[in-house]
PDB file of N, CA and C in Angstrom:
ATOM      1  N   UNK A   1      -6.776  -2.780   8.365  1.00  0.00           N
ATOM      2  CA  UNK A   1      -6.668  -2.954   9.794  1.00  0.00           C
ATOM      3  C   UNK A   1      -5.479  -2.139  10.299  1.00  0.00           C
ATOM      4  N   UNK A   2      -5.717  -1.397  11.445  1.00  0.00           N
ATOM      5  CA  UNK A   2      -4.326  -0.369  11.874  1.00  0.00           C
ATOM      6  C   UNK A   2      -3.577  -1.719  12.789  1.00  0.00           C
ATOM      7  N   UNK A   3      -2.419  -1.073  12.402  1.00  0.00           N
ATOM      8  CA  UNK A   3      -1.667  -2.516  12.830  1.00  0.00           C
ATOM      9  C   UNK A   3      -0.422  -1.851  13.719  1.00  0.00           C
ATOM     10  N   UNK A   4      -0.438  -1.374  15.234  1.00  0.00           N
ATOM     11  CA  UNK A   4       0.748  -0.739  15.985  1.00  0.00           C
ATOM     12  C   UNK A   4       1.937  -1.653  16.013  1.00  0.00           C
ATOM     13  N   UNK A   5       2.845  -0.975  16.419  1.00  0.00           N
ATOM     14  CA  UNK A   5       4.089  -1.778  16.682  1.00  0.00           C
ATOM     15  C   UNK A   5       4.900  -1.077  18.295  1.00  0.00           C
ATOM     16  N   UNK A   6       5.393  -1.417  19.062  1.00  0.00           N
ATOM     17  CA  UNK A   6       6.150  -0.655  20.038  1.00  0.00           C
ATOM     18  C   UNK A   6       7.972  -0.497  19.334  1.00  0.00           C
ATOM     19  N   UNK A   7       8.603   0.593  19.692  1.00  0.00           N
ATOM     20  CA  UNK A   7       9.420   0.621  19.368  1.00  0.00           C
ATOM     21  C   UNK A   7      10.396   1.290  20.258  1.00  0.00           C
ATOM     22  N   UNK A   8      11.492   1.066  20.585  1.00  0.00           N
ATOM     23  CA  UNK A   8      12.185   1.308  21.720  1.00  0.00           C
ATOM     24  C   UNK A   8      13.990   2.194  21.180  1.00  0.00           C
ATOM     25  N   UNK A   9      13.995   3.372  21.346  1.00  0.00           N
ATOM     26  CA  UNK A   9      15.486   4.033  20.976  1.00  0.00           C
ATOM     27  C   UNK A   9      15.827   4.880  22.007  1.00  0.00           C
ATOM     28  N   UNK A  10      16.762   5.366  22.005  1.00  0.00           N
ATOM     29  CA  UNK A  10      17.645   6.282  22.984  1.00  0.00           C
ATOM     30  C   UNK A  10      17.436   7.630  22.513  1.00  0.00           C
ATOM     31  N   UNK A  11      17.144   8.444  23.742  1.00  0.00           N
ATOM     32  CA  UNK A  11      16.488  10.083  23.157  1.00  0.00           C
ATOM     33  C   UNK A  11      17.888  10.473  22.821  1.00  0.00           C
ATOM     34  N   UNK A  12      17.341  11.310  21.573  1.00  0.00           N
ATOM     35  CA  UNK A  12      18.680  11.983  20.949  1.00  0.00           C
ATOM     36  C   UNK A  12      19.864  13.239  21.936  1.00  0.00           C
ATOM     37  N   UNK A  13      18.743  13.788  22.974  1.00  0.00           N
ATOM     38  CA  UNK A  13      19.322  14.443  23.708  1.00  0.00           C
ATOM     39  C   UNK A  13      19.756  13.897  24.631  1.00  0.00           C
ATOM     40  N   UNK A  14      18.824  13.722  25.644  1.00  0.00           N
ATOM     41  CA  UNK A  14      19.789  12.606  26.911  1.00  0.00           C
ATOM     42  C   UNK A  14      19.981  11.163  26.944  1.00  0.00           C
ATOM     43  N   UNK A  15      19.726  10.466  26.239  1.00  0.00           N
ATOM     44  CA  UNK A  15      20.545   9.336  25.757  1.00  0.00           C
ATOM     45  C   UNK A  15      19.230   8.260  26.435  1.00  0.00           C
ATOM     46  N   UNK A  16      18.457   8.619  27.197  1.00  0.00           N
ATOM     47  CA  UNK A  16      17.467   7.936  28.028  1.00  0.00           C
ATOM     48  C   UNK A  16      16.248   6.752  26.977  1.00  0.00           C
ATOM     49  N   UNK A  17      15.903   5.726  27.379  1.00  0.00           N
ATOM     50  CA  UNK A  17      15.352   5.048  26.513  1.00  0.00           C
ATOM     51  C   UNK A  17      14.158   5.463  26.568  1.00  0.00           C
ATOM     52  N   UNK A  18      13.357   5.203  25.485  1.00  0.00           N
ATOM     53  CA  UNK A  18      12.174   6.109  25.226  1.00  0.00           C
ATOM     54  C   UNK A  18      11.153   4.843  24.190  1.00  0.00           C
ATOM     55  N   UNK A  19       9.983   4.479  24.604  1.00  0.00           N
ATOM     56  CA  UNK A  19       9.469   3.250  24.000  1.00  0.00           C
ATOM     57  C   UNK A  19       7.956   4.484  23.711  1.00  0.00           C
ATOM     58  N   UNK A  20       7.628   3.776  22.390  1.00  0.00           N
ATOM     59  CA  UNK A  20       6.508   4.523  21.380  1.00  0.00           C
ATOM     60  C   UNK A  20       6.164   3.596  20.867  1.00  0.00           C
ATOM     61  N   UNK A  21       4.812   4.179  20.303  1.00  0.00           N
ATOM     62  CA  UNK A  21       4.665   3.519  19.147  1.00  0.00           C
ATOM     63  C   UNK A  21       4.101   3.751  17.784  1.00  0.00           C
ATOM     64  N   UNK A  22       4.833   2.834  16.802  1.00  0.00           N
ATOM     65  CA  UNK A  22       4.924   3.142  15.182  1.00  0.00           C
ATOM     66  C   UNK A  22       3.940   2.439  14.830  1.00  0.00           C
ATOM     67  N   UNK A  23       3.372   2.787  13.496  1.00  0.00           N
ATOM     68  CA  UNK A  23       2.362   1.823  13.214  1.00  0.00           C
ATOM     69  C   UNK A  23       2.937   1.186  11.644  1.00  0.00           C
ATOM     70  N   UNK A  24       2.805  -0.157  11.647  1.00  0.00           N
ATOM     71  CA  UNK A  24       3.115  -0.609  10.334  1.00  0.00           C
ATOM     72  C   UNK A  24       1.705  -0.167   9.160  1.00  0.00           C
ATOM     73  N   UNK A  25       0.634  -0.360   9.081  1.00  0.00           N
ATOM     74  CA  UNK A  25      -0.892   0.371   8.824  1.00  0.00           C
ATOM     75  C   UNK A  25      -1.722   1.238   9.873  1.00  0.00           C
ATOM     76  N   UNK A  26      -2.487   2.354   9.328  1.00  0.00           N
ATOM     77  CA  UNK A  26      -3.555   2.767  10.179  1.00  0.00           C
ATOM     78  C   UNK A  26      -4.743   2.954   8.975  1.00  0.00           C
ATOM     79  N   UNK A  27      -5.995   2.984   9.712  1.00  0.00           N
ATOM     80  CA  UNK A  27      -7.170   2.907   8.623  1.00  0.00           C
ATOM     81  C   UNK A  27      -7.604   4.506   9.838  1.00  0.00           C
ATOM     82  N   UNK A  28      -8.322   4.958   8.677  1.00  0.00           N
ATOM     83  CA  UNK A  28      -9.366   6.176   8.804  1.00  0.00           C
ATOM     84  C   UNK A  28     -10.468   6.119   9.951  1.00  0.00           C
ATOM     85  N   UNK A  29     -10.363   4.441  10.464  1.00  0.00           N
ATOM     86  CA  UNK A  29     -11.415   4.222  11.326  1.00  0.00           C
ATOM     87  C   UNK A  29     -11.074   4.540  13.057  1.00  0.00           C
ATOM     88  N   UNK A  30      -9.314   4.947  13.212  1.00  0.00           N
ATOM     89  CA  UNK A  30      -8.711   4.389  14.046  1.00  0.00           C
ATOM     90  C   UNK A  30      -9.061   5.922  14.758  1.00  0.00           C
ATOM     91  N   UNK A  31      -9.131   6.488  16.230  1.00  0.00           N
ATOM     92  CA  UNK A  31      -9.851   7.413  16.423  1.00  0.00           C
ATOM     93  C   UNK A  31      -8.745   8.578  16.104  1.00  0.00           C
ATOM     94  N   UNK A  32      -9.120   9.542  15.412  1.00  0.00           N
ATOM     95  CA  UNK A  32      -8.167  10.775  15.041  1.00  0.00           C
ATOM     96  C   UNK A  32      -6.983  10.892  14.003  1.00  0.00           C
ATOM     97  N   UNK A  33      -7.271   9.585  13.497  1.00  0.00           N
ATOM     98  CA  UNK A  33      -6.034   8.826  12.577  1.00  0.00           C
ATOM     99  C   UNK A  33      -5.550  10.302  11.634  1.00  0.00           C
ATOM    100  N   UNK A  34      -6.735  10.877  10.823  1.00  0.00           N
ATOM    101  CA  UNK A  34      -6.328  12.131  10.015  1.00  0.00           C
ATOM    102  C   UNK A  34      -5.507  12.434  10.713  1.00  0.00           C
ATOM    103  N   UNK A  35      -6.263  13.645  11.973  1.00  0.00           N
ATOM    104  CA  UNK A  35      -5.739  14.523  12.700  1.00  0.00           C
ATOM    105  C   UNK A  35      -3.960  14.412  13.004  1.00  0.00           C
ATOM    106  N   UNK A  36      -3.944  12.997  13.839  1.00  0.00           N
ATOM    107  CA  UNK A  36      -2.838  12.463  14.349  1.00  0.00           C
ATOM    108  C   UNK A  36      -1.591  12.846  12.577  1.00  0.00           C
ATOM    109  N   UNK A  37      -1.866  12.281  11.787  1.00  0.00           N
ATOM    110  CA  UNK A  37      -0.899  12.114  10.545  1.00  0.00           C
ATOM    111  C   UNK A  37      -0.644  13.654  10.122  1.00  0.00           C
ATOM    112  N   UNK A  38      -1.715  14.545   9.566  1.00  0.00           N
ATOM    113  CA  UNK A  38      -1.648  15.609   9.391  1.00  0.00           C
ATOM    114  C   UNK A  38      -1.197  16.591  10.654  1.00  0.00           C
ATOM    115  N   UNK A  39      -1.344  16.516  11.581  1.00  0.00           N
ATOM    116  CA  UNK A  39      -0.563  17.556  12.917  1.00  0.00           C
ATOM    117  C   UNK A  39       1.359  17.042  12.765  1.00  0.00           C
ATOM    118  N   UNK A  40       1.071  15.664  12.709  1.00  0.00           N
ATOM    119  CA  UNK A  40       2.658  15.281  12.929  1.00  0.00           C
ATOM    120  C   UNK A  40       2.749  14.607  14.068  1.00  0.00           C
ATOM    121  N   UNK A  41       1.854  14.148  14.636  1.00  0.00           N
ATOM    122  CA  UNK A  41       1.296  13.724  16.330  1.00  0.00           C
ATOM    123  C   UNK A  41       1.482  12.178  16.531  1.00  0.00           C
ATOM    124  N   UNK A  42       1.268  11.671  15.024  1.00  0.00           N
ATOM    125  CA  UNK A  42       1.720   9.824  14.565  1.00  0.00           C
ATOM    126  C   UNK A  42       2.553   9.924  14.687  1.00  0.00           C
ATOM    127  N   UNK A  43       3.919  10.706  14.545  1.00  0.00           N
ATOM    128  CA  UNK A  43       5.107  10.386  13.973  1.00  0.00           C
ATOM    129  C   UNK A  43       5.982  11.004  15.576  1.00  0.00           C
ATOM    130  N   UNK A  44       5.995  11.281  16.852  1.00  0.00           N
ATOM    131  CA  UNK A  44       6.383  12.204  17.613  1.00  0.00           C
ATOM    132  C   UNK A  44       6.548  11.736  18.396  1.00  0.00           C
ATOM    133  N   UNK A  45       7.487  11.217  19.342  1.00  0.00           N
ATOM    134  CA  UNK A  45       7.724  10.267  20.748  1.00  0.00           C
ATOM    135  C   UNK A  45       8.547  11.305  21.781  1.00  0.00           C
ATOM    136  N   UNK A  46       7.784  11.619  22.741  1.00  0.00           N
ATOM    137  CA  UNK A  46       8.108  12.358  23.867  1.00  0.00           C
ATOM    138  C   UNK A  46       9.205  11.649  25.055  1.00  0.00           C
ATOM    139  N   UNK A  47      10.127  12.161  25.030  1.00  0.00           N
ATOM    140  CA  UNK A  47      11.339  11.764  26.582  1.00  0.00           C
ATOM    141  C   UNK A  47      10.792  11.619  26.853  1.00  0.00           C
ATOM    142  N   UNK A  48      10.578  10.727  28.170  1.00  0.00           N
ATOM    143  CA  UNK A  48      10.115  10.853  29.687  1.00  0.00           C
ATOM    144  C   UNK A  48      11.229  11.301  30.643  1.00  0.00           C
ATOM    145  N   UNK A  49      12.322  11.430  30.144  1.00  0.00           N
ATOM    146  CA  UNK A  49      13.184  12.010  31.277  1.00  0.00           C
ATOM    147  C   UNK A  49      13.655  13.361  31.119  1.00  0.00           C
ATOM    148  N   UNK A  50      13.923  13.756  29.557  1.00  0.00           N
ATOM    149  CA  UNK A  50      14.161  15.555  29.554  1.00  0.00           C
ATOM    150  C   UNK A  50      12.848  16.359  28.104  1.00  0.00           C
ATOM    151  N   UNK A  51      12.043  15.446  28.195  1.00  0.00           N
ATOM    152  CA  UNK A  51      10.804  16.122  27.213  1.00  0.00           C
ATOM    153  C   UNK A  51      11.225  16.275  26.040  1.00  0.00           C
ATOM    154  N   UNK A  52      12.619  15.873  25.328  1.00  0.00           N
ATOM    155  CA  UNK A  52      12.801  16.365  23.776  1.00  0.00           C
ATOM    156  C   UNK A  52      11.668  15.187  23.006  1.00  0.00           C
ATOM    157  N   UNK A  53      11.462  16.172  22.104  1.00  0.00           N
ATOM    158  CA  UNK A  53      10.329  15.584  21.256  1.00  0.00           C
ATOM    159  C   UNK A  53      11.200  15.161  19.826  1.00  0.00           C
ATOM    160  N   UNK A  54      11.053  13.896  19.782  1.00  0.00           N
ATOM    161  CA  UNK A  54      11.497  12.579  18.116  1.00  0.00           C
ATOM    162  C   UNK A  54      10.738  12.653  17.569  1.00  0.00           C
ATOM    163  N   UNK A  55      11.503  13.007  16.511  1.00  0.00           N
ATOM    164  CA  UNK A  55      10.546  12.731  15.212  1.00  0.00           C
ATOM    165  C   UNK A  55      10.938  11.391  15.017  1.00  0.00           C
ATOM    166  N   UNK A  56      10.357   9.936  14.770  1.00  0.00           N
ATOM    167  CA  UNK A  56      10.227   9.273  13.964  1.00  0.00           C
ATOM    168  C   UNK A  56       9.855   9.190  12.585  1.00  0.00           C
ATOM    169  N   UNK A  57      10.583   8.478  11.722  1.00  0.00           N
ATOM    170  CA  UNK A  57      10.702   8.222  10.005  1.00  0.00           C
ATOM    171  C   UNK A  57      10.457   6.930  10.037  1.00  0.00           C
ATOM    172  N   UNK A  58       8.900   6.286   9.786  1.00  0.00           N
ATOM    173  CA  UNK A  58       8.774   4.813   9.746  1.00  0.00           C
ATOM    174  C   UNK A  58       8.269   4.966   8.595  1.00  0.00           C
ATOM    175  N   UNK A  59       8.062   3.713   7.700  1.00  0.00           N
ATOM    176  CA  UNK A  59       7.572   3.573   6.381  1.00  0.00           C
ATOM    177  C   UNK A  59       5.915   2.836   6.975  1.00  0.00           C
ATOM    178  N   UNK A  60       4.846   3.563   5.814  1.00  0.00           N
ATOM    179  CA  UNK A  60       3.602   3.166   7.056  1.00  0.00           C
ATOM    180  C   UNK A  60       2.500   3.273   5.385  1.00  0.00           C
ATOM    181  N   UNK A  61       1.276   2.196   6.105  1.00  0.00           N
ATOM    182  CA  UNK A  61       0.437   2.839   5.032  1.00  0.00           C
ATOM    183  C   UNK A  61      -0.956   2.907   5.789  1.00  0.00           C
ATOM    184  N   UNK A  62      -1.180   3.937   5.041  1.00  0.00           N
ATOM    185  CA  UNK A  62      -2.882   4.782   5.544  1.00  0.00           C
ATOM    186  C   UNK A  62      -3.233   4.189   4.688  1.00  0.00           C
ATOM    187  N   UNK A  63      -4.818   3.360   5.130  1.00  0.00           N
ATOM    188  CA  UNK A  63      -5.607   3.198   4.454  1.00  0.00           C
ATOM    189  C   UNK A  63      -6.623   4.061   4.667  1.00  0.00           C
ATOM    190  N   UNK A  64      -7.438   4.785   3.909  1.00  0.00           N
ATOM    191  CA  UNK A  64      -8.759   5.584   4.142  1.00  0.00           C
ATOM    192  C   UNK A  64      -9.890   4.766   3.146  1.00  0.00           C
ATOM    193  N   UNK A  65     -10.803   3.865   3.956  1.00  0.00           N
ATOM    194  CA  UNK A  65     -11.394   3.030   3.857  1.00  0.00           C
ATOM    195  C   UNK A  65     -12.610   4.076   3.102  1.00  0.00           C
ATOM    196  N   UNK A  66     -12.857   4.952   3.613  1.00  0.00           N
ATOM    197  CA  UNK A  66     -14.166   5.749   3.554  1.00  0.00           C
ATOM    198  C   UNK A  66     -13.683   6.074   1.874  1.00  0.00           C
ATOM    199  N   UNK A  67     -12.898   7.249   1.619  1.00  0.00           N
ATOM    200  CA  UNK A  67     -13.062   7.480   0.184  1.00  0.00           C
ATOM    201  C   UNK A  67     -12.066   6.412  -0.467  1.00  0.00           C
ATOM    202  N   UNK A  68     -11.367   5.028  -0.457  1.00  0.00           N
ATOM    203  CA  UNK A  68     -10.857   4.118  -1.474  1.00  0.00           C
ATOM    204  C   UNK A  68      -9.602   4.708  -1.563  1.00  0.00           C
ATOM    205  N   UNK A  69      -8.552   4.786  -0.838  1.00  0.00           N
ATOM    206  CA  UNK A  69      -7.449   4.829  -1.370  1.00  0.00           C
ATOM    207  C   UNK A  69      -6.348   4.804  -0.427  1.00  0.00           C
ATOM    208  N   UNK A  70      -5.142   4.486  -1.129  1.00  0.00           N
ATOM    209  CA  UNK A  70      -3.786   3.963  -0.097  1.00  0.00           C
ATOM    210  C   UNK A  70      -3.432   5.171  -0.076  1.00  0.00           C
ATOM    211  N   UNK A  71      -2.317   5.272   1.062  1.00  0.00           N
ATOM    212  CA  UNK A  71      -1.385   6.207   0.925  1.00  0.00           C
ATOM    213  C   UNK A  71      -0.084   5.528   1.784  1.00  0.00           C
ATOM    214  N   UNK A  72       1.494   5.358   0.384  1.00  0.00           N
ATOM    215  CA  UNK A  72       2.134   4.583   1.242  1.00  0.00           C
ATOM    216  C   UNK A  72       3.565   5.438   1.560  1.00  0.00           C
ATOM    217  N   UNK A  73       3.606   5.658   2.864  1.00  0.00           N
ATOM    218  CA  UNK A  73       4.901   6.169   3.147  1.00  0.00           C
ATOM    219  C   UNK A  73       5.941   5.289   2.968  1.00  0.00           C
ATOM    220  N   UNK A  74       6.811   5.929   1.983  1.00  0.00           N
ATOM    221  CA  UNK A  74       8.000   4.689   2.290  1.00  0.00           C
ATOM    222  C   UNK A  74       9.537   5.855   2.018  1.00  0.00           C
ATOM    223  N   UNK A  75      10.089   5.676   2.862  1.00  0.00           N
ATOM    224  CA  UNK A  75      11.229   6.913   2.967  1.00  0.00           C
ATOM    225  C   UNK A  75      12.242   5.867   2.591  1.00  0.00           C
ATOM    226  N   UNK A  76      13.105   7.289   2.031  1.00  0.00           N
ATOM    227  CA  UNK A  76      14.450   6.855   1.207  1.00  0.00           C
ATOM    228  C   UNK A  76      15.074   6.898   1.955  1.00  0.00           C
ATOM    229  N   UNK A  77      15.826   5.025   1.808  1.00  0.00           N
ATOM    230  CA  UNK A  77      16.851   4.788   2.045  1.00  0.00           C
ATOM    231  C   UNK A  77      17.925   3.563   1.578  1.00  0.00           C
ATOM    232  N   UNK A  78      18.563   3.264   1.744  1.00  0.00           N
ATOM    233  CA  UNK A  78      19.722   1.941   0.725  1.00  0.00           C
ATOM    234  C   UNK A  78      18.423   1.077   0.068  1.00  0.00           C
ATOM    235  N   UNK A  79      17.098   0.756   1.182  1.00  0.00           N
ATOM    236  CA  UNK A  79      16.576  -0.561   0.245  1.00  0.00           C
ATOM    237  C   UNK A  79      15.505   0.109  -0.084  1.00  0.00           C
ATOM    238  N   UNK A  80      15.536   1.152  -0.337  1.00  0.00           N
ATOM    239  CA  UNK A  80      14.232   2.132  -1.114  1.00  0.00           C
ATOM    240  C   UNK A  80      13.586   1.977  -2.265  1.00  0.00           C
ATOM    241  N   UNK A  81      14.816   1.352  -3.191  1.00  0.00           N
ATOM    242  CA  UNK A  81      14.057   0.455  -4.244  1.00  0.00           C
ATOM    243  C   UNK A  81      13.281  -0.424  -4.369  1.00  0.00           C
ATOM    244  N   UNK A  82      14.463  -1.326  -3.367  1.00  0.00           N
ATOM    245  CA  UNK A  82      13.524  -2.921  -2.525  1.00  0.00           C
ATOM    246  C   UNK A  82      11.676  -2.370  -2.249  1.00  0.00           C
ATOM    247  N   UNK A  83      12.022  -1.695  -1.088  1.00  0.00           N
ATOM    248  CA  UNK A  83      10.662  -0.820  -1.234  1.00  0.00           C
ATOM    249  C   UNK A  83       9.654  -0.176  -1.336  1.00  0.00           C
ATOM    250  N   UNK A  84       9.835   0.126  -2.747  1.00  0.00           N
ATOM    251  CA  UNK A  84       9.143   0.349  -3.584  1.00  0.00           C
ATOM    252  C   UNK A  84       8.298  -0.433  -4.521  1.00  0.00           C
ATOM    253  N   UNK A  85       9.345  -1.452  -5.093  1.00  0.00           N
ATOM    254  CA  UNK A  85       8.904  -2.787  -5.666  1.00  0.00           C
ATOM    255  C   UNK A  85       7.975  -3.663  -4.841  1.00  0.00           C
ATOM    256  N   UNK A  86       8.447  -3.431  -3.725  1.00  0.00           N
ATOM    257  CA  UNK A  86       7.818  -4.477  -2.499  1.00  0.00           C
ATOM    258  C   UNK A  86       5.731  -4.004  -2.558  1.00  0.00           C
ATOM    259  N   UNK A  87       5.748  -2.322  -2.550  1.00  0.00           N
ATOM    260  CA  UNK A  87       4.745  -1.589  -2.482  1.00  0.00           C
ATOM    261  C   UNK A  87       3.881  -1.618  -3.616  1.00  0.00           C
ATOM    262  N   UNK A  88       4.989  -1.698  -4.933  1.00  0.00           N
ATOM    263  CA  UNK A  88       4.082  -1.695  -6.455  1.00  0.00           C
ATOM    264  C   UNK A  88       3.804  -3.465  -6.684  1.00  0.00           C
ATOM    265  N   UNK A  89       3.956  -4.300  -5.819  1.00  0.00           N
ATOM    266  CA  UNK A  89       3.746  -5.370  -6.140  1.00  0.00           C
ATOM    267  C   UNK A  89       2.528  -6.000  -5.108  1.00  0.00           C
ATOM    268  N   UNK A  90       2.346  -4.870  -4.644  1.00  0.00           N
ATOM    269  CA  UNK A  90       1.319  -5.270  -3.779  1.00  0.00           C
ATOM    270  C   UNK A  90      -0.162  -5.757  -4.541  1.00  0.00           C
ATOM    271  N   UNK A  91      -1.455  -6.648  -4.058  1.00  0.00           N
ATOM    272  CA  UNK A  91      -2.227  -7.024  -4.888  1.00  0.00           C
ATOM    273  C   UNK A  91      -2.961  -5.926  -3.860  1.00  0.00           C
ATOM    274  N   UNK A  92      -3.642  -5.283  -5.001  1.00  0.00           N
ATOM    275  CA  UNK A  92      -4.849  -4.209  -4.604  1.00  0.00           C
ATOM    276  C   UNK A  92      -6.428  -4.863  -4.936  1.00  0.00           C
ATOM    277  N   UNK A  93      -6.456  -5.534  -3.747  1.00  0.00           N
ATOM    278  CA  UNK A  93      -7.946  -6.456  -3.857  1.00  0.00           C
ATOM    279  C   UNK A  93      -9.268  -5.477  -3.848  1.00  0.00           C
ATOM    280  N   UNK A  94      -8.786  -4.271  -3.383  1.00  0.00           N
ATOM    281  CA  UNK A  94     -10.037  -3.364  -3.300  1.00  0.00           C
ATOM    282  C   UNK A  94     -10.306  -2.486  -4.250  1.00  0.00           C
ATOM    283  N   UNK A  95      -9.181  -2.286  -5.399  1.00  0.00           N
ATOM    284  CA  UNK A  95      -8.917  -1.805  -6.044  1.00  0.00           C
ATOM    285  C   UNK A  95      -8.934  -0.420  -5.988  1.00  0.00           C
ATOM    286  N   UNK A  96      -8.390   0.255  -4.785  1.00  0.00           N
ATOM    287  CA  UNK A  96      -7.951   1.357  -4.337  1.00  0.00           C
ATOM    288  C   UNK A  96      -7.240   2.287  -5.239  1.00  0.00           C
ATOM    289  N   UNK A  97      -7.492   3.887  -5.415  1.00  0.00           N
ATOM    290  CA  UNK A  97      -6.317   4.336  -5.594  1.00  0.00           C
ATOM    291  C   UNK A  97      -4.916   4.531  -4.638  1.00  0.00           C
ATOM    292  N   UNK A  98      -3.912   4.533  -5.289  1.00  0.00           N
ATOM    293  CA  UNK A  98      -2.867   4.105  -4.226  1.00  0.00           C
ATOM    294  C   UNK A  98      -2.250   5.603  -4.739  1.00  0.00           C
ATOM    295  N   UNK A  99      -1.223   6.148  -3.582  1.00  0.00           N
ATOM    296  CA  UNK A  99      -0.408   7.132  -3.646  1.00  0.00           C
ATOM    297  C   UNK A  99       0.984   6.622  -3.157  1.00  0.00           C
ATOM    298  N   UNK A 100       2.275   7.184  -3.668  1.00  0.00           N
ATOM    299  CA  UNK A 100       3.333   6.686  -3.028  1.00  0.00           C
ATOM    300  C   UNK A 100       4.195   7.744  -2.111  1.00  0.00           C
ATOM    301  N   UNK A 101       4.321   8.443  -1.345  1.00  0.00           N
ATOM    302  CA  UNK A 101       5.156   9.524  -1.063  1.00  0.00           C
ATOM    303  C   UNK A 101       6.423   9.142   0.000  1.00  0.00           C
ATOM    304  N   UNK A 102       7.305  10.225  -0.029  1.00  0.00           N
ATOM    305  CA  UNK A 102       8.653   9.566   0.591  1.00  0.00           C
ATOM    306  C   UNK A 102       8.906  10.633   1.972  1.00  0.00           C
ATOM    307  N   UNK A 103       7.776  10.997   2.442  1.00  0.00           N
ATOM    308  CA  UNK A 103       7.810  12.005   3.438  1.00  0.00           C
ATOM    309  C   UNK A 103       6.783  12.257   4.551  1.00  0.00           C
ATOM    310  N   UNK A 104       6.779  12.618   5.437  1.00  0.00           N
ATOM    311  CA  UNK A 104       5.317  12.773   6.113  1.00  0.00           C
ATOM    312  C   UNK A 104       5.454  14.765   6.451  1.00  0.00           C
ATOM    313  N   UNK A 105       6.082  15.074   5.954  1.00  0.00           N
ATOM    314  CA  UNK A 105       5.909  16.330   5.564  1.00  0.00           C
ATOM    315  C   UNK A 105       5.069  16.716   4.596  1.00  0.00           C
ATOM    316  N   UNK A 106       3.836  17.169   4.948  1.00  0.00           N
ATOM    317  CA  UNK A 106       2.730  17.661   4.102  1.00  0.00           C
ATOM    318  C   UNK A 106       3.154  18.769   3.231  1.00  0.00           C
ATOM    319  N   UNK A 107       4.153  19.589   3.025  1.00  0.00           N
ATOM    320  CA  UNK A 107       4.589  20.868   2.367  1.00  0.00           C
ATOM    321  C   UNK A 107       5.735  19.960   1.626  1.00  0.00           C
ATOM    322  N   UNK A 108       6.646  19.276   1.292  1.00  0.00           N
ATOM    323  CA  UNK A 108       7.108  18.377   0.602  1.00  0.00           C
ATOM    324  C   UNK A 108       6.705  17.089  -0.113  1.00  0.00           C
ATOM    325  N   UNK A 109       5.382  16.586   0.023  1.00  0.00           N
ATOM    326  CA  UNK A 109       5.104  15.845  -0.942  1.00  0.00           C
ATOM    327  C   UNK A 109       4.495  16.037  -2.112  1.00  0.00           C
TER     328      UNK A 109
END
């Protein structure tokens, strides 16, 4: 199930508050879900007051229901171990293949 979240920070350039949203899951079903992850278009929160474009770094997992398998972002940081453990302890009822990567940079994972 894609599961959004709203999330609210101060643009890095003009300091202006800027509300988006992150997703804790998205499934393959959700419209453009690929597209969105692979462009960089999930991860990107636009000013509304001087247009600088955020990158957001959320820890997230794709499910792609169609071919069976996870994919779990989880970026390094102090509780990165935490996790990780948290992720490998997960019960895989579908018995998915699972992937773990620490980036949403497609040329770095």
């Amino acid at each position: 199930m894609s599961m959004p979240m709203e999330v609210t920070f101060s643009c890095p350039a003009c300091k202006a508050t800027i509300k988006s949203t992150a997703w804790r899951s998205i499934n393959t079903d959700y419209p453009n879900a690929v597209e969105l992850i692979l462009s960089g278009k999930l991860f990107e929160a636009k000013c509304p007051k001087c247009g600088f474009v955020a990158h957001l770094a959320y820890d997230l997992l794709f499910n792609d229901m169609i071919h069976g398998f996870y994919i779990w972002v989880v970026h390094p940081d102090e509780k990165y171990g935490a996790k990780l453990d948290s992720v490998l302890n997960q019960e895989n009822i579908l018995g998915f293949s699972t992937r773990i990567v620490n980036s949403v940079d497609i040329r770095s994972t």
